[in-house]
Protein backbone atom coordinates (compact mmCIF):
# COMPACT_ATOMS: atom_id res chain seq x y z
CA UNK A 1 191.68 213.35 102.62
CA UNK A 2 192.61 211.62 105.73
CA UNK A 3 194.06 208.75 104.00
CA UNK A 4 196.87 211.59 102.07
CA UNK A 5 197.64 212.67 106.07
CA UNK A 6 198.16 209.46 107.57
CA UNK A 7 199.94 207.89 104.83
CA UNK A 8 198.08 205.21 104.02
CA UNK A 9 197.97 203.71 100.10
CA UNK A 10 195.55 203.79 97.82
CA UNK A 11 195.23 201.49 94.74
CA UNK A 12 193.37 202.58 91.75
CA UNK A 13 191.89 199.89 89.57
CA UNK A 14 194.01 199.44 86.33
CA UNK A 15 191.81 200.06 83.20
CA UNK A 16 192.08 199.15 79.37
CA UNK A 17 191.70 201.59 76.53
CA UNK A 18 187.95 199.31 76.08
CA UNK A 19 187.26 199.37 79.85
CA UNK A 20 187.80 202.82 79.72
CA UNK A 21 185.73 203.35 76.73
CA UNK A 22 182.76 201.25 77.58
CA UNK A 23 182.72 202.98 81.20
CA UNK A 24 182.29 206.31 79.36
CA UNK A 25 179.70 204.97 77.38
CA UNK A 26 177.67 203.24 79.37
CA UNK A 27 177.97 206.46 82.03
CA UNK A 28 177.17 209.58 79.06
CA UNK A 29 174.03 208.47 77.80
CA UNK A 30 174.27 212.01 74.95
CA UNK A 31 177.61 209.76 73.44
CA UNK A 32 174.93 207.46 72.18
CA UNK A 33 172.81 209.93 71.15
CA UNK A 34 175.78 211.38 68.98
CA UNK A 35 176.75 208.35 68.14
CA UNK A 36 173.12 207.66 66.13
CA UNK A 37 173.20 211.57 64.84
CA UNK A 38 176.68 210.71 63.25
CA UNK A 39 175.10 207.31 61.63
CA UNK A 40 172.61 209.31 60.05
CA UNK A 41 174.30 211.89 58.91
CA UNK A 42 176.57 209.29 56.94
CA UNK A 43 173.62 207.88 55.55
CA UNK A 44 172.34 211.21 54.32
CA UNK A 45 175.94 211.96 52.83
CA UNK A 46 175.50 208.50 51.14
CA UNK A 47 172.18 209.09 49.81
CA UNK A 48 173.10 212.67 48.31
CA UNK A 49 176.03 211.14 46.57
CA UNK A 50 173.66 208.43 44.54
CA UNK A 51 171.05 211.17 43.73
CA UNK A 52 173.58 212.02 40.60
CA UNK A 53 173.51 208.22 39.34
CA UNK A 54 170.47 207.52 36.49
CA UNK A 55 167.41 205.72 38.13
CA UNK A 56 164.23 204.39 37.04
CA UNK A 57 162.80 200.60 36.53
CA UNK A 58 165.09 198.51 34.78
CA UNK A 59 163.10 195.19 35.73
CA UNK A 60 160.21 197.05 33.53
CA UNK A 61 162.35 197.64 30.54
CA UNK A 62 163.69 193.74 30.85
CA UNK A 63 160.30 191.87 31.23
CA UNK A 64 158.69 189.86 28.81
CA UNK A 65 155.64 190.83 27.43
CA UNK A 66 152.80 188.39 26.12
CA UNK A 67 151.73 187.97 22.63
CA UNK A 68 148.24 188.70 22.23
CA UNK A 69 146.05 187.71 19.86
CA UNK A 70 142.44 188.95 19.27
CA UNK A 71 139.52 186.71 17.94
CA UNK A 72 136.19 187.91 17.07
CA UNK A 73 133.64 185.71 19.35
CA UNK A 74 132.10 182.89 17.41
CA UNK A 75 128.62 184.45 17.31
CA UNK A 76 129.53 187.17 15.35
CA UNK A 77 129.44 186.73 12.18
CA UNK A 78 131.60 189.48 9.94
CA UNK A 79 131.49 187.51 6.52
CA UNK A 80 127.74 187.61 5.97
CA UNK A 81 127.08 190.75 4.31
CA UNK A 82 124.78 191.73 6.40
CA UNK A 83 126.70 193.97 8.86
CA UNK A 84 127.19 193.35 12.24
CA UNK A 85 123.99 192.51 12.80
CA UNK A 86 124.29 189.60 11.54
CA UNK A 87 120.83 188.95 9.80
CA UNK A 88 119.24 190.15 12.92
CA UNK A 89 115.68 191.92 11.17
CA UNK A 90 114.78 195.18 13.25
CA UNK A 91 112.26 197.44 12.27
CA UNK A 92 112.75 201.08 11.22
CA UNK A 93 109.61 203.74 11.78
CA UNK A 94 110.15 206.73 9.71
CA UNK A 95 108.80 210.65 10.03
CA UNK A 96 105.67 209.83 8.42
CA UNK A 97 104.50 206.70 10.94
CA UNK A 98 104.95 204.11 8.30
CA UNK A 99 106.71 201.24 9.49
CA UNK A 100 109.36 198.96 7.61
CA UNK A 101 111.30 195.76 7.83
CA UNK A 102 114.79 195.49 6.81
């Protein structure tokens, strides 16, 4: 105030648009803080928008499946009539407690 009575100049400090900006930035720490609520509202608007488009696995649908094969193990033996026992005897005891061999 005493400077405006006595006459005496004072200079202010010519600023950029940026100067200006970052100053007001770095001083209003809620900017930032609106700054990161905008950012993710975007990326909800973004991420409503794609819900319409089709999804699902197209790497699944584009793989290449093996060719499989199955083979009976060697032991068994299918083409001897006798089941899949294989000739293997085993006895059978009936109701009446006599025993036989098939």
């Amino acid at each position: 105030m005493t400077a405006l009575l006595t006459g005496a100049a004072v200079h202010a400090k010519k600023m950029t648009l940026p100067e200006l900006l970052d100053a007001a930035r770095s001083a209003n720490p809620s900017l930032r803080a609106s700054a990161a609520v905008t950012d993710a509202s975007r990326a909800q608007v973004t991420e409503a928008w794609t819900y319409w488009l089709p999804s699902g696995d197209i790497l699944s649908l584009l793989a290449p499946s093996p060719n499989v094969h199955c083979q009976p193990p060697p032991a068994l033996n299918l083409n001897a009539g006798a089941g899949i026992a294989g000739g293997v005897s085993h006895q059978v005891v009936g109701m009446g407690g006599s025993a036989g061999t098939t």
